[in-house]
N, C-alpha and C. Protein backbone atom coordinates (compact mmCIF):
# COMPACT_ATOMS: atom_id res chain seq x y z
N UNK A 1 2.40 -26.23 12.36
CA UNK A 1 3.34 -26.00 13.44
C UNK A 1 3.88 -24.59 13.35
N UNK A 2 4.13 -23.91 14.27
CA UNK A 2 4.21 -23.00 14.61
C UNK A 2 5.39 -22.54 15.62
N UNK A 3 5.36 -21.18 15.95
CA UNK A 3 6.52 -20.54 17.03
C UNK A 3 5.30 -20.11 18.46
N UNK A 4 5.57 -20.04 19.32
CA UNK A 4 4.96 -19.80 20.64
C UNK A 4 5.91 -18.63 20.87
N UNK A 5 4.96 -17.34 20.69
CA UNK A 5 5.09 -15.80 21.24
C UNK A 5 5.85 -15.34 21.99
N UNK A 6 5.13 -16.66 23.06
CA UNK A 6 5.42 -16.19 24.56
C UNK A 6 6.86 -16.79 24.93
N UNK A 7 6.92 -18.15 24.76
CA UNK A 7 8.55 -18.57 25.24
C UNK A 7 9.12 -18.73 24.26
N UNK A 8 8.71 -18.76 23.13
CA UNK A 8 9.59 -18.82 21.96
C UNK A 8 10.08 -20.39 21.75
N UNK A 9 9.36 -21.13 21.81
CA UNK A 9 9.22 -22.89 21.77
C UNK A 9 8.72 -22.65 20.18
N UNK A 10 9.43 -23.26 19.10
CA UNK A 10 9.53 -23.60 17.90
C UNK A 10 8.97 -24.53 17.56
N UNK A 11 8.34 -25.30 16.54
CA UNK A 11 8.02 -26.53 16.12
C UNK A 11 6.60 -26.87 16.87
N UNK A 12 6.11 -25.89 17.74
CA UNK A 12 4.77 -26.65 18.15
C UNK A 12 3.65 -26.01 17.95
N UNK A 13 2.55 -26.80 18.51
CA UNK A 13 0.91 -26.06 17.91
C UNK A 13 0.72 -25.17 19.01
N UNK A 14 0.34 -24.26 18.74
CA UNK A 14 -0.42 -22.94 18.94
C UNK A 14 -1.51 -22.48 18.77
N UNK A 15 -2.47 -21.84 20.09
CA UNK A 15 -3.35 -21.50 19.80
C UNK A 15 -3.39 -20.00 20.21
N UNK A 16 -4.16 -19.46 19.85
CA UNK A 16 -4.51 -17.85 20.07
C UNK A 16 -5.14 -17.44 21.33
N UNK A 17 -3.86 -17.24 22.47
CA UNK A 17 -4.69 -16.62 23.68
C UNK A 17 -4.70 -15.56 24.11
N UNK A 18 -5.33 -14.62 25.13
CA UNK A 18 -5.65 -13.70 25.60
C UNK A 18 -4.64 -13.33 26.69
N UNK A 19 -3.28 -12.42 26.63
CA UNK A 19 -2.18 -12.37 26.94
C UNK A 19 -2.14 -10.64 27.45
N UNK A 20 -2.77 -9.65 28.59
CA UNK A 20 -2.71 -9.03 29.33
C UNK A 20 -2.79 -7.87 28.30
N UNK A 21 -4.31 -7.44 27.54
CA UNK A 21 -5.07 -6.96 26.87
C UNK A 21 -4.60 -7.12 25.24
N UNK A 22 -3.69 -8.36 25.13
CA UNK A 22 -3.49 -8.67 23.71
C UNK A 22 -3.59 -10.30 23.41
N UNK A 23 -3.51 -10.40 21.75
CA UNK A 23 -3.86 -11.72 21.73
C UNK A 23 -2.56 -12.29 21.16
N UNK A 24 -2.50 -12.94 21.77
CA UNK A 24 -0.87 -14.10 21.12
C UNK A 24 -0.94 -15.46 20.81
N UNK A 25 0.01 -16.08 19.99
CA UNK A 25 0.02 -17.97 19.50
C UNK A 25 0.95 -18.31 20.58
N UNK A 26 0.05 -18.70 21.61
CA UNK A 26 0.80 -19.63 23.04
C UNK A 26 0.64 -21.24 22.59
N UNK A 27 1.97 -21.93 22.98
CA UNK A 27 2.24 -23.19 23.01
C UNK A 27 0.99 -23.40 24.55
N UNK A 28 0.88 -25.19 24.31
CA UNK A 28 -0.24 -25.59 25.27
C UNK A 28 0.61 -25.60 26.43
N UNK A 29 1.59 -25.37 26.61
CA UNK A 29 2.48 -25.54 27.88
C UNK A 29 2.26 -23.98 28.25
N UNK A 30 2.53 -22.94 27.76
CA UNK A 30 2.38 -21.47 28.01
C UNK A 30 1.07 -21.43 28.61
N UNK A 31 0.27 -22.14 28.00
CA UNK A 31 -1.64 -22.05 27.93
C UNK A 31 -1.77 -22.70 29.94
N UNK A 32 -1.39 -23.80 29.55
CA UNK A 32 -1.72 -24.25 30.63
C UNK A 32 -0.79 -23.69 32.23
N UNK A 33 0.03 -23.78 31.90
CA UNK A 33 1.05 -23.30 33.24
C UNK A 33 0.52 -21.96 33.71
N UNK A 34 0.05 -21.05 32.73
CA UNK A 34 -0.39 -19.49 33.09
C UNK A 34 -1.79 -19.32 33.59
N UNK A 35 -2.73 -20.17 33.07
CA UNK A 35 -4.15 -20.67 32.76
C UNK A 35 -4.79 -19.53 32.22
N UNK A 36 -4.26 -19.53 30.47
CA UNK A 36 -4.70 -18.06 29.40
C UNK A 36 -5.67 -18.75 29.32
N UNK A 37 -6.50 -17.69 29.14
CA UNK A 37 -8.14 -17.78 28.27
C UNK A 37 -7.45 -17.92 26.83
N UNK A 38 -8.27 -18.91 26.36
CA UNK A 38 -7.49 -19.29 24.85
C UNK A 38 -8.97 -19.03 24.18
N UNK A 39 -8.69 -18.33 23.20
CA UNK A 39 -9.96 -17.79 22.22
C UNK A 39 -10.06 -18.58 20.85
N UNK A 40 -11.20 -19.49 20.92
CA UNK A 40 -11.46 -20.37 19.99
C UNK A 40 -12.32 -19.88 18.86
N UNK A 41 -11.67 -20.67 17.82
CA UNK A 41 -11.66 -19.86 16.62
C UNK A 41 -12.47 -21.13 16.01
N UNK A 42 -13.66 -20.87 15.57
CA UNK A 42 -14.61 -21.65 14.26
C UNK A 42 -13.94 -22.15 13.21
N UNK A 43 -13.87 -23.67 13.37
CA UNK A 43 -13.11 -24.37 12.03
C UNK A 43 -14.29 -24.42 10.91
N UNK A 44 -13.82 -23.90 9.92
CA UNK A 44 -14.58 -24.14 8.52
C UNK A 44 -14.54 -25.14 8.11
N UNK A 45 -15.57 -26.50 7.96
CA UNK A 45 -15.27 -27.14 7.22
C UNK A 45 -15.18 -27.51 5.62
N UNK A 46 -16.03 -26.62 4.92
CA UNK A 46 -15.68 -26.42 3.53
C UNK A 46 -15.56 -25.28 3.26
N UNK A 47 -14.88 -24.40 2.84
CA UNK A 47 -15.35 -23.17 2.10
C UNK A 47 -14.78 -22.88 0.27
N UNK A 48 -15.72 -22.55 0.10
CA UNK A 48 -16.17 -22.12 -1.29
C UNK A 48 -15.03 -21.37 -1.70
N UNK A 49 -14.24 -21.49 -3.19
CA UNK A 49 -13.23 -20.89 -3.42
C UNK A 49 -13.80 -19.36 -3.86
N UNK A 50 -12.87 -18.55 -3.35
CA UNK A 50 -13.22 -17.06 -4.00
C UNK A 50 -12.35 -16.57 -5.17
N UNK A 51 -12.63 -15.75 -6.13
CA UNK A 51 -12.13 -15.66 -6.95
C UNK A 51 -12.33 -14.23 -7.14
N UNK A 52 -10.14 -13.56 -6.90
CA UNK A 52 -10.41 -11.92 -6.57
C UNK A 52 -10.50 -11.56 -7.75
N UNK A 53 -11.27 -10.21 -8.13
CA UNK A 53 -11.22 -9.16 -9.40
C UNK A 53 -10.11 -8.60 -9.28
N UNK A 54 -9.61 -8.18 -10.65
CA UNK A 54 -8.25 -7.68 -10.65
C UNK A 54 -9.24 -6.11 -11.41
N UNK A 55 -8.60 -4.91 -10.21
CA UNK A 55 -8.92 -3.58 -10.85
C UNK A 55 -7.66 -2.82 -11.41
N UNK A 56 -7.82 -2.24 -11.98
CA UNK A 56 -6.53 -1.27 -12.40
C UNK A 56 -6.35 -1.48 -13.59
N UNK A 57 -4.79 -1.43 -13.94
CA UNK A 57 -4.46 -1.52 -15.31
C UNK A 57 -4.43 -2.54 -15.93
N UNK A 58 -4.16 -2.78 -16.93
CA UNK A 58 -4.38 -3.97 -17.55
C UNK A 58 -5.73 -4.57 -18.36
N UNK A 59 -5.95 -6.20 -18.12
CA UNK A 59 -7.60 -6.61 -18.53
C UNK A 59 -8.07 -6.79 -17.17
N UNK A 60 -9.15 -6.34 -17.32
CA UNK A 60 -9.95 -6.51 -16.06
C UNK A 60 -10.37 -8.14 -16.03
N UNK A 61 -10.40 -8.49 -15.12
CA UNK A 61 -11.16 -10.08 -15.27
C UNK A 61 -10.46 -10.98 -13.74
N UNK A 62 -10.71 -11.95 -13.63
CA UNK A 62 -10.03 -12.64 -12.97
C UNK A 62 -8.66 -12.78 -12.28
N UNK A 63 -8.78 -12.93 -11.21
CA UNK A 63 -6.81 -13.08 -11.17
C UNK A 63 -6.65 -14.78 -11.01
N UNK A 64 -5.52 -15.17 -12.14
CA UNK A 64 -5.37 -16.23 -12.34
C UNK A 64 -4.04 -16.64 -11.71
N UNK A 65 -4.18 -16.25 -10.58
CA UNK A 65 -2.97 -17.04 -9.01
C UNK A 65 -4.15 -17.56 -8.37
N UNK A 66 -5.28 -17.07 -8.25
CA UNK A 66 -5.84 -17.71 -7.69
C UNK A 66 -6.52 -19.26 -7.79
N UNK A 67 -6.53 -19.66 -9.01
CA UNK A 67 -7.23 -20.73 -9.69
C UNK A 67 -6.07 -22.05 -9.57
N UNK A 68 -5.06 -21.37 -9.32
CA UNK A 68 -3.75 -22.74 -9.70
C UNK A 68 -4.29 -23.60 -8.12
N UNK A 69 -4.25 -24.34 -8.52
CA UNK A 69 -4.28 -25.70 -7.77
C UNK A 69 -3.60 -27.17 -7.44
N UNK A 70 -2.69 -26.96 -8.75
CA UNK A 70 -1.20 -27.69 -8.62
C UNK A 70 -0.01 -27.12 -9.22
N UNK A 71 0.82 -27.50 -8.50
CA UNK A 71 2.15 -26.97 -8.87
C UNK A 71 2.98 -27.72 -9.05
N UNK A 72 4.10 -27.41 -9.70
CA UNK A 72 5.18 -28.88 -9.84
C UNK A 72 5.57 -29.01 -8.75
N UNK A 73 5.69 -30.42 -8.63
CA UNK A 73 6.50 -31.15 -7.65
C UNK A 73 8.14 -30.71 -7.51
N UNK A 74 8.58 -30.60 -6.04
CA UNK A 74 9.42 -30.59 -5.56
C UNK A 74 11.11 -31.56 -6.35
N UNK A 75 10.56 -32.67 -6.69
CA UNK A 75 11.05 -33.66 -6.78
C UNK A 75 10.83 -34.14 -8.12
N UNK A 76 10.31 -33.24 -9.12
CA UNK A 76 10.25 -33.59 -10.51
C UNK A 76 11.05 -34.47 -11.04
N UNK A 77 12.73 -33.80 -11.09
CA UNK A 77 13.74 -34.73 -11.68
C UNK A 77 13.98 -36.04 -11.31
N UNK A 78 13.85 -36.16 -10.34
CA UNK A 78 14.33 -37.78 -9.73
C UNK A 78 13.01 -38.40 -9.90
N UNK A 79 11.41 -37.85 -9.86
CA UNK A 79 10.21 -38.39 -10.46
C UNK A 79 10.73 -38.79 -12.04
N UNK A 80 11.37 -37.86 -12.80
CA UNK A 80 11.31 -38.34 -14.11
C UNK A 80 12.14 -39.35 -14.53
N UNK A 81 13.32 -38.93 -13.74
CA UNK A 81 14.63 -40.06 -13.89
C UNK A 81 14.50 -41.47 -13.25
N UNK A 82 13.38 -41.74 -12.21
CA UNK A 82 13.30 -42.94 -12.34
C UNK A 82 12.38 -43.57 -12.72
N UNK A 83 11.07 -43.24 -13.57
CA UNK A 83 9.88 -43.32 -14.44
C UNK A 83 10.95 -43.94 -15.47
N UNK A 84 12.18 -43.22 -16.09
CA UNK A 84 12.68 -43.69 -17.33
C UNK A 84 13.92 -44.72 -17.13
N UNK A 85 14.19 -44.71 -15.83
CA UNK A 85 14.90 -46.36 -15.26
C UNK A 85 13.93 -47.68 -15.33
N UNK A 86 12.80 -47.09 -14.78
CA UNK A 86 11.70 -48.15 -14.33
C UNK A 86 11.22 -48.81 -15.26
N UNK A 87 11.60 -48.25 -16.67
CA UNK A 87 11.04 -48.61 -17.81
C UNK A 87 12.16 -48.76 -19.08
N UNK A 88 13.41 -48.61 -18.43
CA UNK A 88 14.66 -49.39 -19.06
C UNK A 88 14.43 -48.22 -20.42
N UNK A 89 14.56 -47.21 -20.32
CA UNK A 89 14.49 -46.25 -21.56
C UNK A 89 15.74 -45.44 -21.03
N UNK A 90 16.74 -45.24 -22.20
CA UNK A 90 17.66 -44.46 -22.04
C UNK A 90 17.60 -42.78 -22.05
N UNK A 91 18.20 -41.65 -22.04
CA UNK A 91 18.15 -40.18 -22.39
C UNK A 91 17.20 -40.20 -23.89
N UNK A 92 18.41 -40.92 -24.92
CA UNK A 92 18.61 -41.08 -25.74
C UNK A 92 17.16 -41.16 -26.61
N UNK A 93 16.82 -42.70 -26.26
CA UNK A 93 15.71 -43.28 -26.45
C UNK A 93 14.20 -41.81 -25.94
N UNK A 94 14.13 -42.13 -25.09
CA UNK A 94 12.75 -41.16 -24.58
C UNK A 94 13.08 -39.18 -25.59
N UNK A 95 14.43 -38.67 -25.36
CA UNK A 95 14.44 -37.44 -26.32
C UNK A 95 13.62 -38.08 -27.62
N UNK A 96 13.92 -39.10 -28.06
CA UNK A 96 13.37 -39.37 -29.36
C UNK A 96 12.10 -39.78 -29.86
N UNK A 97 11.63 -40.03 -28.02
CA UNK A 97 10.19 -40.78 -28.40
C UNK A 97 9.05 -39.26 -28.31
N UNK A 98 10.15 -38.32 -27.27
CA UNK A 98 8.98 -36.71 -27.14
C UNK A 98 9.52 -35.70 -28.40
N UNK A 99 10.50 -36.01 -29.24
CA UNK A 99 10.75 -35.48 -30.38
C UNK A 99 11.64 -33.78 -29.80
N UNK A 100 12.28 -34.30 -29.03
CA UNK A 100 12.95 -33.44 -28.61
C UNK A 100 14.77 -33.45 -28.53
N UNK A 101 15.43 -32.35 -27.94
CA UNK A 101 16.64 -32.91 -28.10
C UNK A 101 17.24 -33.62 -27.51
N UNK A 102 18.34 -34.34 -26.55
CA UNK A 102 18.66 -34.61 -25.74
C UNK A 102 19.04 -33.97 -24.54
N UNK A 103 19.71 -32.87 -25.28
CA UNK A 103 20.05 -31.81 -23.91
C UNK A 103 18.98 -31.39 -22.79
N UNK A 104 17.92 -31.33 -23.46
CA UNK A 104 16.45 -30.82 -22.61
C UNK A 104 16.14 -31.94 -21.71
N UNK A 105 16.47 -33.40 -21.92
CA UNK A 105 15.98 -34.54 -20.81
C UNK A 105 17.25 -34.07 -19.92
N UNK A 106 18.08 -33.93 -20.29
CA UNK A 106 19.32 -34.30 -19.31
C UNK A 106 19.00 -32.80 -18.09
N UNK A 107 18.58 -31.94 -18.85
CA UNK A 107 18.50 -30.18 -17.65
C UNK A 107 17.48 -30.91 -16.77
N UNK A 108 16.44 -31.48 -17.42
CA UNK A 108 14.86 -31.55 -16.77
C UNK A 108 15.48 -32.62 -15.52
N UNK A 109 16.63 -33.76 -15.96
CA UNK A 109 16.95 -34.93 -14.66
C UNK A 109 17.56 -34.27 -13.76
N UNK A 110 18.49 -32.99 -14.25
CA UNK A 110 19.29 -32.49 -13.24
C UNK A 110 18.72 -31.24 -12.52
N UNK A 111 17.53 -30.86 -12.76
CA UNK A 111 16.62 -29.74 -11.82
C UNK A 111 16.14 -28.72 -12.51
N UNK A 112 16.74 -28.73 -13.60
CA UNK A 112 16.12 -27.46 -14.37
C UNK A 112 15.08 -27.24 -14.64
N UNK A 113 14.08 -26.18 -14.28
CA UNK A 113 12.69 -26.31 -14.18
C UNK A 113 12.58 -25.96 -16.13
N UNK A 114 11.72 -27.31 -16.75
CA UNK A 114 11.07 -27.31 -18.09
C UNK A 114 9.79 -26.41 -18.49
N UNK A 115 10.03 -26.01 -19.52
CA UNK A 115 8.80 -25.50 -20.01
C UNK A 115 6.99 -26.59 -19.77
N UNK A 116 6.39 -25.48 -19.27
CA UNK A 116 4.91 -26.58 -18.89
C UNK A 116 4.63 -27.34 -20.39
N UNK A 117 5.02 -27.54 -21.65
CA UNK A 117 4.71 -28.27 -22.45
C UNK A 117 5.43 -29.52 -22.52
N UNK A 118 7.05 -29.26 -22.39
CA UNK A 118 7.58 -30.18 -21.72
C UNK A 118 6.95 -30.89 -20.58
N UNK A 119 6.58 -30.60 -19.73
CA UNK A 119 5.93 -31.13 -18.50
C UNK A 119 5.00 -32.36 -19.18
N UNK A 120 4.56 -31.51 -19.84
CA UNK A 120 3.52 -32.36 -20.29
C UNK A 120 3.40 -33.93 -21.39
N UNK A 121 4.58 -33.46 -22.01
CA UNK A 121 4.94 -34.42 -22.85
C UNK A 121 5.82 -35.46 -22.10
N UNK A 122 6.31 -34.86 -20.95
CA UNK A 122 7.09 -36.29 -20.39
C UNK A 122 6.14 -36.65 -19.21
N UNK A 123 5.28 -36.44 -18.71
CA UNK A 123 4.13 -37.39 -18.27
C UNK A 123 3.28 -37.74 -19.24
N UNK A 124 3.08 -37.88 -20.16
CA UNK A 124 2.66 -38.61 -21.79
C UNK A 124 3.63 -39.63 -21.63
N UNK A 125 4.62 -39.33 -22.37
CA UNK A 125 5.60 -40.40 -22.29
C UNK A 125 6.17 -41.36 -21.27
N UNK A 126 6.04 -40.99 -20.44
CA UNK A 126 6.50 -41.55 -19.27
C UNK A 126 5.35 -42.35 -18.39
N UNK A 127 4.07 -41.56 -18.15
CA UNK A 127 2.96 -41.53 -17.58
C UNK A 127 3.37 -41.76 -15.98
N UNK A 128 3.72 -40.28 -15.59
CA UNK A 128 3.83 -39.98 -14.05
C UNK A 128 3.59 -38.67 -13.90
N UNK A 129 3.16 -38.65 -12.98
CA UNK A 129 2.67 -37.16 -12.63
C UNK A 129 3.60 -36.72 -11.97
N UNK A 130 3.56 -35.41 -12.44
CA UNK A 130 4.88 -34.34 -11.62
C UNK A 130 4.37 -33.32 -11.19
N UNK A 131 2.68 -33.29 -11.22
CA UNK A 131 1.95 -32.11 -10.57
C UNK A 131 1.62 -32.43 -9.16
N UNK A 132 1.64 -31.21 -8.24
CA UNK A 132 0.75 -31.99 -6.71
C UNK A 132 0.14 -30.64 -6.68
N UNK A 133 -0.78 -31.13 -5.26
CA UNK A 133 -1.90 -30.31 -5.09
C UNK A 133 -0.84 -28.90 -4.36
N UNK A 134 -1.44 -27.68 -4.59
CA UNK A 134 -0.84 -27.03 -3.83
C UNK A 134 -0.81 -26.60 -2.35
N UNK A 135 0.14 -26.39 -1.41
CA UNK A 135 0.17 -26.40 -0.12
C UNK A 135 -0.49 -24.92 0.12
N UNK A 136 -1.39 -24.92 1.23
CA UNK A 136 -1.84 -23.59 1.74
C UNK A 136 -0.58 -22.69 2.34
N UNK A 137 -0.73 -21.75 1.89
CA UNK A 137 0.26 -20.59 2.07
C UNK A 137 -0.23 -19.79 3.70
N UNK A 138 -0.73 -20.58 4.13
CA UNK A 138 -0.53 -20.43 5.67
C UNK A 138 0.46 -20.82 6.44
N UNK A 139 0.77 -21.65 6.14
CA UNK A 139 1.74 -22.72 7.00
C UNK A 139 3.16 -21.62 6.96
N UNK A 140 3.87 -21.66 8.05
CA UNK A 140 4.72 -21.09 7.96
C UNK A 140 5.99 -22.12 8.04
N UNK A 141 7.32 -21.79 7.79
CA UNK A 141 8.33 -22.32 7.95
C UNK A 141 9.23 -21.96 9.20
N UNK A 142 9.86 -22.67 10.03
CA UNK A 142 10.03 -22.35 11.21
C UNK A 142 11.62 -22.42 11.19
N UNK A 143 12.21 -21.60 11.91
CA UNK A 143 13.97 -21.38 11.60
C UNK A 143 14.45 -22.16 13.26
N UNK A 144 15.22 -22.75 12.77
CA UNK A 144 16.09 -23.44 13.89
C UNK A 144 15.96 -22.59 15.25
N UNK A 145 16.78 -23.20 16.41
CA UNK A 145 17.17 -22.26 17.92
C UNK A 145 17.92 -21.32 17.61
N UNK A 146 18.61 -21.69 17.18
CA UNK A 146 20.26 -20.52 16.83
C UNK A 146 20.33 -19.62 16.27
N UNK A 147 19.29 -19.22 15.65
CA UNK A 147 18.69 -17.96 15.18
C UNK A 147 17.50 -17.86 14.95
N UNK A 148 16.76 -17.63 16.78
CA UNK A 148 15.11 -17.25 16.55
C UNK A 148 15.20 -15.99 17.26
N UNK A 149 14.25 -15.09 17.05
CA UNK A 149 14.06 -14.00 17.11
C UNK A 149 13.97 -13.65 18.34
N UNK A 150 13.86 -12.35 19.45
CA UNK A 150 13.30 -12.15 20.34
C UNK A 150 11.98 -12.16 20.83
N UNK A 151 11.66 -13.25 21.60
CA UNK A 151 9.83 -12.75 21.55
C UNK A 151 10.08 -12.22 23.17
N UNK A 152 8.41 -12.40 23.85
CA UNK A 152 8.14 -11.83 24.64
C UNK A 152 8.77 -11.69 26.26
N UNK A 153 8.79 -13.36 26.09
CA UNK A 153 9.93 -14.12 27.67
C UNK A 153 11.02 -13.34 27.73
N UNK A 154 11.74 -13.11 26.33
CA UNK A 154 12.89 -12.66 26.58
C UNK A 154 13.04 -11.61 26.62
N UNK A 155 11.91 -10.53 26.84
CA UNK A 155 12.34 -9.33 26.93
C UNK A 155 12.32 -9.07 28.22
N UNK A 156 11.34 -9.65 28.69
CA UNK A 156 11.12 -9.67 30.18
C UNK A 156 12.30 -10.16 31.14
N UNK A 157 13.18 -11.55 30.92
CA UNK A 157 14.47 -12.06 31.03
C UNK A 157 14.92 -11.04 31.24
N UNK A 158 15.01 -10.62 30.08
CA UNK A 158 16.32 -9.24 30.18
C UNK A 158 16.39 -8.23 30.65
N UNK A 159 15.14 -7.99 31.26
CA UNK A 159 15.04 -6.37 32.14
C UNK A 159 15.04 -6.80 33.44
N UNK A 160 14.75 -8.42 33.65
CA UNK A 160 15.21 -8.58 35.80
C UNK A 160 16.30 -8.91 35.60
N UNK A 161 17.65 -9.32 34.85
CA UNK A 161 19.10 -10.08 34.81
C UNK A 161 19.66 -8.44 34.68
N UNK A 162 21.25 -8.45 35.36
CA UNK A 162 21.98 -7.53 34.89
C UNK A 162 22.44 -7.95 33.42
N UNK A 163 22.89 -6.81 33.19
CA UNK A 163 23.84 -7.03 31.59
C UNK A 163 25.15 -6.98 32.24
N UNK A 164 25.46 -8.10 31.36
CA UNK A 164 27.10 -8.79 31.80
C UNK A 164 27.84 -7.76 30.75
N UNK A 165 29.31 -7.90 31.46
CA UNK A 165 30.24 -6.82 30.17
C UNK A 165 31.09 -7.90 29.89
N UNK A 166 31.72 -7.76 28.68
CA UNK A 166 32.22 -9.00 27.99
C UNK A 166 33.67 -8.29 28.64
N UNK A 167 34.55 -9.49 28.77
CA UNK A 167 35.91 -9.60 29.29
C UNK A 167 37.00 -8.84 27.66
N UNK A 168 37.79 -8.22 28.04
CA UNK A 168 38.41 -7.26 26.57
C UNK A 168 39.41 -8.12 26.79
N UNK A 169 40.04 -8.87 25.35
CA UNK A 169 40.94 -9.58 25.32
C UNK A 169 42.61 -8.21 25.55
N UNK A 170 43.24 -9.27 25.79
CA UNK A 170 44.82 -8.36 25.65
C UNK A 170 45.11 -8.98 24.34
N UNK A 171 45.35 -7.46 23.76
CA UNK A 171 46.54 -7.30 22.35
C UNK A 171 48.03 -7.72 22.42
N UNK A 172 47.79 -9.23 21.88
CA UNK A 172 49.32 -9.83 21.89
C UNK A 172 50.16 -9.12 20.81
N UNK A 173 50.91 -9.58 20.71
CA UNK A 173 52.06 -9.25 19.46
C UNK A 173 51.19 -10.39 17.90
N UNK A 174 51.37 -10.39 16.97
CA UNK A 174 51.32 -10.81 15.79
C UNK A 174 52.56 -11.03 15.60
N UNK A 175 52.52 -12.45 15.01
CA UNK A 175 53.77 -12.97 14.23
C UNK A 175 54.23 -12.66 13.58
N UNK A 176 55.28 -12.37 12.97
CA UNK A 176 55.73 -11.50 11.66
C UNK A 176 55.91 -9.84 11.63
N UNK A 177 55.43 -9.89 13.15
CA UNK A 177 55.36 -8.03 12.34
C UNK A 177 56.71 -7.83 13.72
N UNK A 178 57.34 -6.59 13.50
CA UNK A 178 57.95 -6.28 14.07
C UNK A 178 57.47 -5.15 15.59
N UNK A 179 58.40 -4.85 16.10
CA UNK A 179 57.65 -4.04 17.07
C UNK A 179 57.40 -2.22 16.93
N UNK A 180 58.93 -2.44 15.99
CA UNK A 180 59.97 -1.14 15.73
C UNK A 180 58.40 -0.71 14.16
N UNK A 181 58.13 -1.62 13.77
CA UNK A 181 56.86 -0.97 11.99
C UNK A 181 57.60 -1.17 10.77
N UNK A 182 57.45 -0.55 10.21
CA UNK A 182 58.23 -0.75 8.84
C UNK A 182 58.96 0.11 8.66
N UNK A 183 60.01 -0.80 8.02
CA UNK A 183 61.25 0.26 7.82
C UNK A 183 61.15 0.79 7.16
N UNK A 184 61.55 2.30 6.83
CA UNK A 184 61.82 3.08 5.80
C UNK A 184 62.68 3.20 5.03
N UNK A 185 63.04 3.48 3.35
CA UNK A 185 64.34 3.68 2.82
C UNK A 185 64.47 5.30 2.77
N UNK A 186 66.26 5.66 3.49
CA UNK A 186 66.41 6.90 3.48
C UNK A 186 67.25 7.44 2.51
């Protein structure tokens, strides 16, 4: 899901059309009401992972962002904290069964991101996974009405509407203050 260019409609799918010698992500309502040539794009159905060379400084070899394929879960703590309800094990009890202290279960229930060995020892112990697959870094995140950006509609809006002038309030008096200022000592 996506933002639409053209009217600035949030939250919907978009495709890439042909918008008066440029290409833009028009909502199907933009698409259709205007009747854009919408330029269709070849879905891949598998492709082969690539794996970039890292040049420059350092070791040459692999870049290893690319290889990760899970990441911790969102929701680790409340994954772990109720793995160790579900199974009637106290703080107490489970610190003792991963040979650890107590303080470290209690950060890991309350959000504190654990060391990956930790990770590991409390899905051992526990046996729940706190890894997920990772989300494609395409997807974008989309910001409410109330603060979306200017796109295209609205520039156009704004050059056939006059510009309104805002009404200037009148400067009342303030409570407390006098009219005469502050007095001076002579």
């Amino acid at each position: 899901m996506g933002a639409c260019e053209l009217c600035g409609a949030e939250g919907v799918s978009t495709r890439r059309a042909s918008v008066s010698q440029s290409e833009l992500d028009c909502c199907n309502r933009c698409v259709e009401s205007m009747s854009l040539p919408v330029k269709h794009i070849p879905i891949a159905t598998k492709t082969p992972k690539t794996e970039t060379q890292i040049v420059g400084r350092g070791v040459s070899g692999i870049d290893i962002m690319t290889k990760e394929e899970m990441e911790l879960a969102g929701d680790f703590h409340s994954r772990i904290r109720r793995a160790r309800e579900e199974r009637g094990i106290s703080q107490e009890e489970l610190a003792r069964m991963m040979n650890e202290k107590i303080g470290v279960i209690q950060k890991a229930e309350s959000g504190i991101r654990p060391t990956d060995s930790l990770l590991e020892k409390f899905s051992k112990s526990l046996g729940v996974s706190l890894l997920v697959e990772v989300a494609p870094h395409s997807h974008t995140i989309v910001a409410s009405e109330k603060n979306r950006g200017m796109t295209i509609s609205d520039v156009e809006r704004s050059e056939s509407e006059p510009v309104r002038e805002k009404k200037s309030k009148k400067k009342g008096r303030k409570f407390g203050v006098s009219r005469s200022g502050a007095r001076s000592r002579r």
